[in-house]
Protein backbone atom coordinates (compact mmCIF):
# COMPACT_ATOMS: atom_id res chain seq x y z
CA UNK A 1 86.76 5.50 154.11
CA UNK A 2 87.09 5.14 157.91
CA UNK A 3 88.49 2.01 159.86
CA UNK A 4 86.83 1.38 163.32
CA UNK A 5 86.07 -0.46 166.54
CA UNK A 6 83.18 -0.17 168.90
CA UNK A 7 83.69 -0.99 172.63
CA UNK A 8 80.78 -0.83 174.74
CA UNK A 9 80.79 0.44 178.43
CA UNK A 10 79.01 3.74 178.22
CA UNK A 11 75.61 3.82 181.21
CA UNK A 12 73.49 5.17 178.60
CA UNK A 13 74.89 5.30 175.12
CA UNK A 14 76.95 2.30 175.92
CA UNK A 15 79.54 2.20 172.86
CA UNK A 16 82.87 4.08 171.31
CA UNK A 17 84.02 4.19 168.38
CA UNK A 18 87.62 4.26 168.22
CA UNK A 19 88.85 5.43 164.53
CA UNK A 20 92.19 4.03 163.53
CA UNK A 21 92.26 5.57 159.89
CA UNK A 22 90.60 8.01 158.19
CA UNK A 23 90.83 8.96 154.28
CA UNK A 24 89.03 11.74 152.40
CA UNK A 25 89.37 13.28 148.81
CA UNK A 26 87.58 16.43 149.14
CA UNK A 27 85.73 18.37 152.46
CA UNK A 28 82.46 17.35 151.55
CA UNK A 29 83.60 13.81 151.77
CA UNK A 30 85.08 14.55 154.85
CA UNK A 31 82.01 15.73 156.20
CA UNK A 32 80.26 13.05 155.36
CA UNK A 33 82.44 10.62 157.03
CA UNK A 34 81.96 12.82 160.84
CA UNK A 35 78.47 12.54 159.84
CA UNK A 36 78.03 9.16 159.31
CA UNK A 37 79.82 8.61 162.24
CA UNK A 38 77.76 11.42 164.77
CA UNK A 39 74.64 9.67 163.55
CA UNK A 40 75.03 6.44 165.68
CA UNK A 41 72.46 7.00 168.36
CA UNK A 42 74.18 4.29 170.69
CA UNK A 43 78.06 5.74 170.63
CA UNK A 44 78.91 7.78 173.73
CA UNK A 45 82.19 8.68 172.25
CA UNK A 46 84.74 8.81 169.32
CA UNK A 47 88.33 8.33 169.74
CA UNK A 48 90.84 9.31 167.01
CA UNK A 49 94.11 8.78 168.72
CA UNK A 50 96.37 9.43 166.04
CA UNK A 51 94.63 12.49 164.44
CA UNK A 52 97.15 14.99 163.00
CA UNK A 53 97.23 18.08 165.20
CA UNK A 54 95.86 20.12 162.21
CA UNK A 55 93.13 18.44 161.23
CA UNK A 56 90.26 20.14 160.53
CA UNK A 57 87.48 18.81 162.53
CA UNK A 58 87.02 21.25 164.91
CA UNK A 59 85.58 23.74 162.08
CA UNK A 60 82.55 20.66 161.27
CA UNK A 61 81.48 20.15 165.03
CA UNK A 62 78.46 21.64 166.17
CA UNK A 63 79.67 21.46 169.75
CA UNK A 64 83.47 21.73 169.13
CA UNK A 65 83.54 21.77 173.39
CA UNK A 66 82.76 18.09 172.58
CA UNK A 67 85.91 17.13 170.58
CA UNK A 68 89.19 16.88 172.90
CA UNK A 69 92.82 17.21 171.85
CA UNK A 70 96.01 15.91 173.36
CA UNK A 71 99.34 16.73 171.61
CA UNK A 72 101.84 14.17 172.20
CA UNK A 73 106.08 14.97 171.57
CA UNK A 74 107.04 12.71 168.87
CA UNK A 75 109.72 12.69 166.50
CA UNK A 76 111.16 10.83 163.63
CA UNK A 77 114.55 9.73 163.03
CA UNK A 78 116.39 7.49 160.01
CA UNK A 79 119.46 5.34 160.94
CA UNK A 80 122.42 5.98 158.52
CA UNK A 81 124.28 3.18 159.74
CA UNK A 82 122.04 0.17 160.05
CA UNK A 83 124.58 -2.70 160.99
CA UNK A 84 125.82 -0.32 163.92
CA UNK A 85 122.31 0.60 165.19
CA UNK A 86 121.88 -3.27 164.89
CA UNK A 87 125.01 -4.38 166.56
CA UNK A 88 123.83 -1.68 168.94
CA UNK A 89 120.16 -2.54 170.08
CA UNK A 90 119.87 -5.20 172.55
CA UNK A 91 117.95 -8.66 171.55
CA UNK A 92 115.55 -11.07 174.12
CA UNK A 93 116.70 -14.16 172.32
CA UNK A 94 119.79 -15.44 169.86
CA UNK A 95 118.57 -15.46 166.81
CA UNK A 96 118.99 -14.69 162.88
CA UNK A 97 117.70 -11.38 160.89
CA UNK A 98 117.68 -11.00 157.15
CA UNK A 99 117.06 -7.12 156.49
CA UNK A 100 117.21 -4.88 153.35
CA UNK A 101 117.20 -1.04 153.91
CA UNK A 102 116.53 1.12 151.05
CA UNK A 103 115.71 5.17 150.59
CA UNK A 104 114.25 5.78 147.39
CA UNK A 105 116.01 9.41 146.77
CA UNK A 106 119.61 8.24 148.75
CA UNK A 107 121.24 5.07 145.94
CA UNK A 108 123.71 5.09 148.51
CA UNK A 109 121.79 4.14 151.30
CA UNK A 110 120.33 0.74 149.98
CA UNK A 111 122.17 -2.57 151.53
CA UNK A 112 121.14 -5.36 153.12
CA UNK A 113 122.39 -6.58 156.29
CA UNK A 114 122.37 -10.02 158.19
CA UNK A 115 122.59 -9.98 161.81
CA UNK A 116 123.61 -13.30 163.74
């Protein structure tokens, strides 16, 4: 399955298709999907922003010049001590929040904290 958006504001093929998920079970259904989406005679371009960097669509492009790649740093991170990090972050207005934290293979990391 694919989710998308079209924006238009392309002279002659005056829409994009911006692709905010992509799902495939095997690379012939994979395949299919680019296809389906190369065969709209109106799109001037396709946007995947958050493709992962090894995904293989370069190998199913005809003109692979066509497809264009930007890495972006990232990185992930998991707060062991939520009420700190809480106490910790700054907040635009006073307020109340309910929250329960849990990691499926850490029992010792499930609580729930209320912040005031």
């Amino acid at each position: 399955y694919t989710l998308r958006t079209a924006k238009r504001d392309h002279a002659s093929r005056s829409q994009e298709i911006a692709i905010r998920d992509l799902a495939w079970l095997s690379p012939s259904a994979y395949r299919s999907l680019w296809s389906f989406i190369g065969r709209h005679d109106l799109v001037g371009s396709v946007r995947w922003d958050n493709a992962p960097s090894d995904d293989p669509a370069v190998e199913y492009f005809m003109e692979p010049r066509m497809l264009h790649t930007r890495d972006y740093e990232g990185f992930w991170l998991r707060v062991v001590d939520a009420p700190a990090a809480l106490a910790g972050r700054g907040w635009d207005a006073d307020g109340e929040l309910s929250l329960a934290i849990s990691w499926l293979r850490l029992a010792w990391s499930r609580l729930a904290v209320r912040s005031v």
